[in-house]
C-alpha atoms as a PDB file:
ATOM      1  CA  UNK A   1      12.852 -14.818 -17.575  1.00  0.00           C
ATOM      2  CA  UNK A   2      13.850 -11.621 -15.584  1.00  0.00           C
ATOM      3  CA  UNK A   3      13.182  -9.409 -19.137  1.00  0.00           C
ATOM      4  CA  UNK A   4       9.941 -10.923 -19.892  1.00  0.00           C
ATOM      5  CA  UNK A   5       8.803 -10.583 -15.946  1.00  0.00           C
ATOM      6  CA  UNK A   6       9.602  -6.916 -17.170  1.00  0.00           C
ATOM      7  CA  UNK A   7       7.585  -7.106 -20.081  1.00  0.00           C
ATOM      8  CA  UNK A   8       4.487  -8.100 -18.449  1.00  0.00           C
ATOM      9  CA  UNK A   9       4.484  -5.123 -16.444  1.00  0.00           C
ATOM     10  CA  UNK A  10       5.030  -2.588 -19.354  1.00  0.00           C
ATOM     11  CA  UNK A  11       2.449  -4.137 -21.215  1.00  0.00           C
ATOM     12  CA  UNK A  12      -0.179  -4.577 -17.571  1.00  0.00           C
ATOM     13  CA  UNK A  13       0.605  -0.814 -17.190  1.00  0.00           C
ATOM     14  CA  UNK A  14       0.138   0.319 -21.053  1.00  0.00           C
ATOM     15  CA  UNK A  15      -3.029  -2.152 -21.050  1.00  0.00           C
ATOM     16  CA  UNK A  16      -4.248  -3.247 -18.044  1.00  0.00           C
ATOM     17  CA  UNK A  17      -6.789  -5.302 -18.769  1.00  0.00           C
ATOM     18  CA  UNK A  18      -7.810  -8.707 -16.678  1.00  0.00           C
ATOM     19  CA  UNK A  19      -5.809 -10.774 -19.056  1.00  0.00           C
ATOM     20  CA  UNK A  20      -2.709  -8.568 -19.010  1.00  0.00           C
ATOM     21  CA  UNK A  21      -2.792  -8.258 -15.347  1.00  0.00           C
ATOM     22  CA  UNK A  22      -3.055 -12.065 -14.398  1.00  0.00           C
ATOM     23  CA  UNK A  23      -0.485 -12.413 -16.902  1.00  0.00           C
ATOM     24  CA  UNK A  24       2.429  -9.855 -14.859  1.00  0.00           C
ATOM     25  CA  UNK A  25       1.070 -11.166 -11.659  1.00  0.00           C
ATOM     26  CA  UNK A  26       2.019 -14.867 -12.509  1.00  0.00           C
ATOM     27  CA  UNK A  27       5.075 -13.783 -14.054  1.00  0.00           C
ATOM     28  CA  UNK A  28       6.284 -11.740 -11.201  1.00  0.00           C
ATOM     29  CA  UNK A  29       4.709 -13.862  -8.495  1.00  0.00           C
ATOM     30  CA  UNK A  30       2.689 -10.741  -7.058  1.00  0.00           C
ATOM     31  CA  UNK A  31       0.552 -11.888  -3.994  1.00  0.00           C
ATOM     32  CA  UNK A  32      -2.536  -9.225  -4.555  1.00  0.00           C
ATOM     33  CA  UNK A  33      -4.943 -11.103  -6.757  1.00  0.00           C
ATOM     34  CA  UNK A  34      -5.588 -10.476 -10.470  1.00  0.00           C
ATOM     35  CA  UNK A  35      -8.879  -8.620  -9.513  1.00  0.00           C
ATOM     36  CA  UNK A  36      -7.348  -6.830  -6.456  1.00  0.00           C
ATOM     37  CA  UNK A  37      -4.817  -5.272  -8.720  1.00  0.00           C
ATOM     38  CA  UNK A  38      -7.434  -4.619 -11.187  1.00  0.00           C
ATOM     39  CA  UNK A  39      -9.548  -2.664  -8.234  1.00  0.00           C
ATOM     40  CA  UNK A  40      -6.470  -0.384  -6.943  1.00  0.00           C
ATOM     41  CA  UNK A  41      -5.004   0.310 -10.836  1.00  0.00           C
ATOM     42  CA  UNK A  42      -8.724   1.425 -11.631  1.00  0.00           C
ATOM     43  CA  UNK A  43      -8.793   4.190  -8.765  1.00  0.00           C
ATOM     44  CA  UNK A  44      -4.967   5.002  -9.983  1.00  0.00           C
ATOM     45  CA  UNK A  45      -5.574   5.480 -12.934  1.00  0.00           C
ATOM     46  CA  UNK A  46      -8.427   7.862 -12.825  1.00  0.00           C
ATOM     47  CA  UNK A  47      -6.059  10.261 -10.814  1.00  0.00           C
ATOM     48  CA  UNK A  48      -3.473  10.231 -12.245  1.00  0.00           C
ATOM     49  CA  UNK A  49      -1.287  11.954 -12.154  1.00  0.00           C
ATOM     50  CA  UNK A  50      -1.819  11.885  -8.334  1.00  0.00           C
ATOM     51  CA  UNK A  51       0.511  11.456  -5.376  1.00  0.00           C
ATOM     52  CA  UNK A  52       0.502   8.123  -4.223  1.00  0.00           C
ATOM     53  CA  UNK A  53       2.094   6.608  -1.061  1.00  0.00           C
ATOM     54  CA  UNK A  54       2.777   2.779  -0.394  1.00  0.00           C
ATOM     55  CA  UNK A  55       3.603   1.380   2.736  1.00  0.00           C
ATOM     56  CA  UNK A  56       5.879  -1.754   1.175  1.00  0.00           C
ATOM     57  CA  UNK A  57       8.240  -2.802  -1.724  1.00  0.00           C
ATOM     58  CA  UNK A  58       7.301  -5.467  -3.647  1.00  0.00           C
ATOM     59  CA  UNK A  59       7.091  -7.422  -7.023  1.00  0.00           C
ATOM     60  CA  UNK A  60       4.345  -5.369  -7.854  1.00  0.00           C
ATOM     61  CA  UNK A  61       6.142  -1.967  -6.934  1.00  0.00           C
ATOM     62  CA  UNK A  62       7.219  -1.413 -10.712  1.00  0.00           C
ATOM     63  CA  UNK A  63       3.833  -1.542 -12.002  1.00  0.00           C
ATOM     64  CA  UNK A  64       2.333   1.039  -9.139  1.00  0.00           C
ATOM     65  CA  UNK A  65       5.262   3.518 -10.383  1.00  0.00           C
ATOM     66  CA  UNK A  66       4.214   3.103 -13.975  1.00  0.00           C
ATOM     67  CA  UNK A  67       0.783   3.398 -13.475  1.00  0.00           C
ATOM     68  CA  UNK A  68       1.289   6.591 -12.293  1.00  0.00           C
ATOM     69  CA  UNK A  69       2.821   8.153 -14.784  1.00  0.00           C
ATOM     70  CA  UNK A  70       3.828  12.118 -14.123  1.00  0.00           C
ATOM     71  CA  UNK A  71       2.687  11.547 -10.925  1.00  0.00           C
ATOM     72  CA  UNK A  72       4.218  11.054  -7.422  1.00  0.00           C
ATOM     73  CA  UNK A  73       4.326   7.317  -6.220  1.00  0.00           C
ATOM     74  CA  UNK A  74       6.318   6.984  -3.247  1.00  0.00           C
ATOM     75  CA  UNK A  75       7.284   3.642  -1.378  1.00  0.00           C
ATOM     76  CA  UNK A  76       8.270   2.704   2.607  1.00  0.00           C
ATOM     77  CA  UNK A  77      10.121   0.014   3.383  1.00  0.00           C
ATOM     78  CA  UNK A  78      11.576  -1.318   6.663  1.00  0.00           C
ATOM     79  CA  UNK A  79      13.269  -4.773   5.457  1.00  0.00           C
ATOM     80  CA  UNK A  80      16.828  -3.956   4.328  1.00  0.00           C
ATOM     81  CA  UNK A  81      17.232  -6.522   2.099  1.00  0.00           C
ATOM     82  CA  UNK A  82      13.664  -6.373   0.177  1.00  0.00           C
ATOM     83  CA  UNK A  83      14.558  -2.005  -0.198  1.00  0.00           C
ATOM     84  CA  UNK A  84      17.971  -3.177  -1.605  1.00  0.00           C
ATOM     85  CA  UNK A  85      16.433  -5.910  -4.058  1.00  0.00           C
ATOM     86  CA  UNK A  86      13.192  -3.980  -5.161  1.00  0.00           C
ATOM     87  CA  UNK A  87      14.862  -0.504  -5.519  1.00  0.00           C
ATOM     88  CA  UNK A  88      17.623  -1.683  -7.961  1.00  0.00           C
ATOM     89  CA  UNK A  89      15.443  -2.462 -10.397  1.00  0.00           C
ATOM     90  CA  UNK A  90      14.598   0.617 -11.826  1.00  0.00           C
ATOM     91  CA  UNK A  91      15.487   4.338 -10.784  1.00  0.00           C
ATOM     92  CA  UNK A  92      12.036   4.765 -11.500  1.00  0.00           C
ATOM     93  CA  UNK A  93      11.050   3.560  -8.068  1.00  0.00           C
ATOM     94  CA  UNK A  94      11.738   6.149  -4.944  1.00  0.00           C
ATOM     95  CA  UNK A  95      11.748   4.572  -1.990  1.00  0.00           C
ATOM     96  CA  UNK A  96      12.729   5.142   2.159  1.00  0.00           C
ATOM     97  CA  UNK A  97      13.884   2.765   4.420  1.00  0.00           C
ATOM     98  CA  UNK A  98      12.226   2.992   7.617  1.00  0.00           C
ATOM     99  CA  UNK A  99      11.980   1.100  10.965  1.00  0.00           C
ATOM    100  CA  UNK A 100       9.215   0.104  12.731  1.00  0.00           C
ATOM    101  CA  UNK A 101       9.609   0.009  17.002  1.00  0.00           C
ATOM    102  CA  UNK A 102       6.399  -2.323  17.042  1.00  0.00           C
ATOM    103  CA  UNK A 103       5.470  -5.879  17.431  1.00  0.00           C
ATOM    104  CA  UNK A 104       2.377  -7.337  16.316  1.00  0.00           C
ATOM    105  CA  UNK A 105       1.896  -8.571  19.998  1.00  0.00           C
ATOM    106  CA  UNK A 106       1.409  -5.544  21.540  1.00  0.00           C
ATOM    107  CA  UNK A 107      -1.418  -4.066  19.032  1.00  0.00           C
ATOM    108  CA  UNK A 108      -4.301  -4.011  21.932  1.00  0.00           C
ATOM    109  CA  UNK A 109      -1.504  -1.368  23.671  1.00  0.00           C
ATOM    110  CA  UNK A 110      -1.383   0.656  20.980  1.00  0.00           C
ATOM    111  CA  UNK A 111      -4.647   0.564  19.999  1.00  0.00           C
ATOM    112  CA  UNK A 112      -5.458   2.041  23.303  1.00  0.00           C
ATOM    113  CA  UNK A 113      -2.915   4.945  23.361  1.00  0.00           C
ATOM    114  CA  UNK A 114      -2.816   6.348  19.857  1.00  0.00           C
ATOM    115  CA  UNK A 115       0.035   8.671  20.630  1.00  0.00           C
ATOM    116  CA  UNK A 116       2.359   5.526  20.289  1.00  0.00           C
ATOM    117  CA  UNK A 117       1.957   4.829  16.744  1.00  0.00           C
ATOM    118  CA  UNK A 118       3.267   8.475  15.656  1.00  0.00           C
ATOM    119  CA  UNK A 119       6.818   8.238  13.798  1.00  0.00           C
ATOM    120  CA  UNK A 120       8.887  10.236  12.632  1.00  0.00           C
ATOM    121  CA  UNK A 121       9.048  10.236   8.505  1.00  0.00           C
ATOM    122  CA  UNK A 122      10.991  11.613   5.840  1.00  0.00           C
ATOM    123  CA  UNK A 123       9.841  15.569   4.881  1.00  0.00           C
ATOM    124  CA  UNK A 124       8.918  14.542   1.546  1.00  0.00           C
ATOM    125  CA  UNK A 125       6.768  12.243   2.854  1.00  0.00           C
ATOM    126  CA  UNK A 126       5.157  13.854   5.880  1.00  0.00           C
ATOM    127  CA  UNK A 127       4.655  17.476   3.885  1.00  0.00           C
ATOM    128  CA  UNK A 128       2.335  15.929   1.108  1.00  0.00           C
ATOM    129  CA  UNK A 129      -1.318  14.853   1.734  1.00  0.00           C
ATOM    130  CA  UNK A 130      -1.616  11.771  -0.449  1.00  0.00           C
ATOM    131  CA  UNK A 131      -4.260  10.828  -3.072  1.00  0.00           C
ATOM    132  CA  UNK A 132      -3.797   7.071  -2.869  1.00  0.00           C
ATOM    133  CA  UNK A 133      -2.462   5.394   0.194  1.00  0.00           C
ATOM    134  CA  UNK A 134      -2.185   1.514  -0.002  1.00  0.00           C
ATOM    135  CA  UNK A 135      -0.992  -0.160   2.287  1.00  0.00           C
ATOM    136  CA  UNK A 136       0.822  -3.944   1.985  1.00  0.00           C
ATOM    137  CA  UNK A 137       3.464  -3.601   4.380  1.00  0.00           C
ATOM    138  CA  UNK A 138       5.114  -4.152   6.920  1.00  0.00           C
ATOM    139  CA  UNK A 139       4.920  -7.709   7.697  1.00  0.00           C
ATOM    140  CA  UNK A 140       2.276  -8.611  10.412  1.00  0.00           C
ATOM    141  CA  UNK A 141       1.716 -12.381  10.101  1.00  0.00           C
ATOM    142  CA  UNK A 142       3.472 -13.298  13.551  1.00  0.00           C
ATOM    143  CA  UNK A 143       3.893 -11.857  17.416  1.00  0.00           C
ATOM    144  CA  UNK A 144       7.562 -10.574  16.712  1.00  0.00           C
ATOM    145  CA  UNK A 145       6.930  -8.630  13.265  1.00  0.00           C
ATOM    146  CA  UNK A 146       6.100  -5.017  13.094  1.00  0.00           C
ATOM    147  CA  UNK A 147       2.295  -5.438  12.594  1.00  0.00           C
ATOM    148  CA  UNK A 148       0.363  -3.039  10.168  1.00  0.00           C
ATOM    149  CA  UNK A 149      -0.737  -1.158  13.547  1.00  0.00           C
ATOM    150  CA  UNK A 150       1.670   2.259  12.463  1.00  0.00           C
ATOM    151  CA  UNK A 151       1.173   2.288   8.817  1.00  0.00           C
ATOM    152  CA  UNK A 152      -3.100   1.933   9.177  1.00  0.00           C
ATOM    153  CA  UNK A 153      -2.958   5.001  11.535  1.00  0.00           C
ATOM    154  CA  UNK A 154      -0.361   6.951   9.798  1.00  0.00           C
ATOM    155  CA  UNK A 155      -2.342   6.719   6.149  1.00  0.00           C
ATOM    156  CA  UNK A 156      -5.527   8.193   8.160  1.00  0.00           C
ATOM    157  CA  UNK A 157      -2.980  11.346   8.928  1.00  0.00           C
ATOM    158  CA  UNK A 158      -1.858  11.867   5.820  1.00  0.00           C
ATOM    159  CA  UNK A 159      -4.335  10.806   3.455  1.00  0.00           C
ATOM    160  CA  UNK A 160      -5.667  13.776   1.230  1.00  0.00           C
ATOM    161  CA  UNK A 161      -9.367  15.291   1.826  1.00  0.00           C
ATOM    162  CA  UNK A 162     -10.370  13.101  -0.883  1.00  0.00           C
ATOM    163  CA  UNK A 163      -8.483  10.279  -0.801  1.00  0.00           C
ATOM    164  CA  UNK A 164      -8.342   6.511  -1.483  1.00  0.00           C
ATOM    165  CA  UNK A 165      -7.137   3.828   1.192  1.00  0.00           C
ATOM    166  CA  UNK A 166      -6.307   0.657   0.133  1.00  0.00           C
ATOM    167  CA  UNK A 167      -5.477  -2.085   2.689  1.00  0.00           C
ATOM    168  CA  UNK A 168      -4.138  -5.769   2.240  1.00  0.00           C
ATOM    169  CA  UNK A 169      -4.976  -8.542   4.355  1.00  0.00           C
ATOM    170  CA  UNK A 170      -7.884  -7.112   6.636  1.00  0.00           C
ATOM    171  CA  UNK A 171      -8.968 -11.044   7.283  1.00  0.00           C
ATOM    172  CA  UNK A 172      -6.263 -10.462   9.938  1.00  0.00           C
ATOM    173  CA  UNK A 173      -7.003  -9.112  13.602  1.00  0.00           C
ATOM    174  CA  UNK A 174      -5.022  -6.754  13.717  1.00  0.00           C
ATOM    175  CA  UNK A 175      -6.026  -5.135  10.022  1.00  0.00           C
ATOM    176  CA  UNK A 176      -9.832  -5.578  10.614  1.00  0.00           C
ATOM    177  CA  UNK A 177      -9.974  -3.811  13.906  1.00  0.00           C
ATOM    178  CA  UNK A 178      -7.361  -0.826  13.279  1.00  0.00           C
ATOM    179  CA  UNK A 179      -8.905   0.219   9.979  1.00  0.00           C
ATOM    180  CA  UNK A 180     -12.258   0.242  12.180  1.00  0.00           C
ATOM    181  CA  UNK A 181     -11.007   2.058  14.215  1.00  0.00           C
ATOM    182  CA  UNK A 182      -8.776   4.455  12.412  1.00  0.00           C
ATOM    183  CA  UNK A 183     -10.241   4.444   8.710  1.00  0.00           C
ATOM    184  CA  UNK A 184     -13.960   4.007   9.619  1.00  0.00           C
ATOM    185  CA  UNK A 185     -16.468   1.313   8.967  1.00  0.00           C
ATOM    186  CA  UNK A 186     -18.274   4.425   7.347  1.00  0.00           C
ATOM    187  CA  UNK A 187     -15.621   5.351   4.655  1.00  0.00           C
ATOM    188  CA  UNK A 188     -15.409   1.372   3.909  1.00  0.00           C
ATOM    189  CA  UNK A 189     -16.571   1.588   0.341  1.00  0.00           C
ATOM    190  CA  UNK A 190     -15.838  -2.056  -0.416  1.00  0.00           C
ATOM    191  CA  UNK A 191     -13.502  -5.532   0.654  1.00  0.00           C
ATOM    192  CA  UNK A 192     -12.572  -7.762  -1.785  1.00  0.00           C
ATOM    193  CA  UNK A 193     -11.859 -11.505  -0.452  1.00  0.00           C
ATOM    194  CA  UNK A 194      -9.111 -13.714  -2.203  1.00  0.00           C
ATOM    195  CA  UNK A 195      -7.127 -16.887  -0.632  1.00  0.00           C
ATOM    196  CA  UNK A 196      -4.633 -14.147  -0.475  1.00  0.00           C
ATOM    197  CA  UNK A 197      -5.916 -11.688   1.572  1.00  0.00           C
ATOM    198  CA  UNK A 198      -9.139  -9.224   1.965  1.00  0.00           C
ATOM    199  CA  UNK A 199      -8.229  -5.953  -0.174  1.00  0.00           C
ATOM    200  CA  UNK A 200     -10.980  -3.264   1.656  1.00  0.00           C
ATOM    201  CA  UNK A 201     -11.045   0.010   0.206  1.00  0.00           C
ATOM    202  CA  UNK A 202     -11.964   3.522   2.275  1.00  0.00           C
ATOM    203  CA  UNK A 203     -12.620   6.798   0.530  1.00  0.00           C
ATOM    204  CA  UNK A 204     -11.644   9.624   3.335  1.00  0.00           C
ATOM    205  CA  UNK A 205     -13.841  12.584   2.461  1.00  0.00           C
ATOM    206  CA  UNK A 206     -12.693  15.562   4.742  1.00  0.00           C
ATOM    207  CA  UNK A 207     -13.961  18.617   5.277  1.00  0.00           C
ATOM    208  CA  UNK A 208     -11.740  21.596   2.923  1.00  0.00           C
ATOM    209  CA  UNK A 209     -12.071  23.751   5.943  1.00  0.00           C
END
């Protein structure tokens, strides 16, 4: 089963038509829907090769890499045992491990004072300005998790001056009003609503100068 989850992603990212897609997402239990993927694999793969950053591993992380092919796809993590499972499958996939000092509990605080979501990040990481940004992690579905507070405001810093945001789950509180805040309702080019989650997409267009 494991080798022919693996096969549905070679063949998604070789083809990746609707079919092909649906078929690696059931296969590999992805969350995104078929047509999400379909949305952030269209924008990848008219960039690439591009630098693309992901805030979370997960079963879908293999297919992201390959998409992106002679490209750089980076991934942040902050569960230990997800970076451990997701990174040995392939040497392909570079990942950090990171940690988060914030709990979805406290968003209205930060979303007040700014200056706590900074964090400190790996070089390779902060010296880039990234063409894609999605962002699917860290987990923000109860009071004591990390919240997606940090990883919103840190992909409007280091998205590139023509770059592509990506964010999962904006039927949440937290998701809608950070994005709003931090993205802009005025770079929201379009959100995409599945049992799974709203996928909205921003297109930051800053000026060169």
């Amino acid at each position: 089963m494991f080798f022919l989850a693996r096969w549905t992603v070679a063949l998604a990212v070789s083809r990746p038509t609707n079919f092909h897609i649906a078929l690696m997402r059931r296969m590999n239990k992805i969350i995104l829907s078929t047509e999400q993927l379909k949305i952030i694999s269209e924008t990848l793969r008219r960039k690439t090769p591009c630098k693309v950053l992901i805030f979370g591993l997960g079963n879908d992380s293999l297919f992201w890499s390959g998409l992106n092919r002679g490209g750089l796809t980076v991934f942040i993590e902050d569960n230990q045992e997800w970076y451990k499972k997701i990174t040995t499958l392939s040497s392909a996939i570079k990942a950090f491990l990171v940690h988060y000092d914030t709990q979805r509990k406290d968003w209205k605080r930060f979303l007040q004072n700014a200056s706590l979501l900074n964090m400190t990040l790996p070089v390779e990481i902060e010296k880039e300005k990234w063409d894609v940004i999605l962002i699917d992690g860290p987990s923000g579905w109860k009071d004591h998790e990390p919240g997606r507070m940090k990883s919103i405001f840190l992909a409007s810093r280091l998205i590139g001056k023509s770059g592509d945001v990506f964010v999962h789950d904006c039927d949440r509180e937290v998701e809608d009003v950070f994005c709003n805040k931090f993205l802009g309702k005025d770079n929201l080019k379009m959100e995409n609503r599945a049992p799974q989650g709203f996928l909205r997409h921003y297109h930051i267009a800053r000026d060169p100068g």
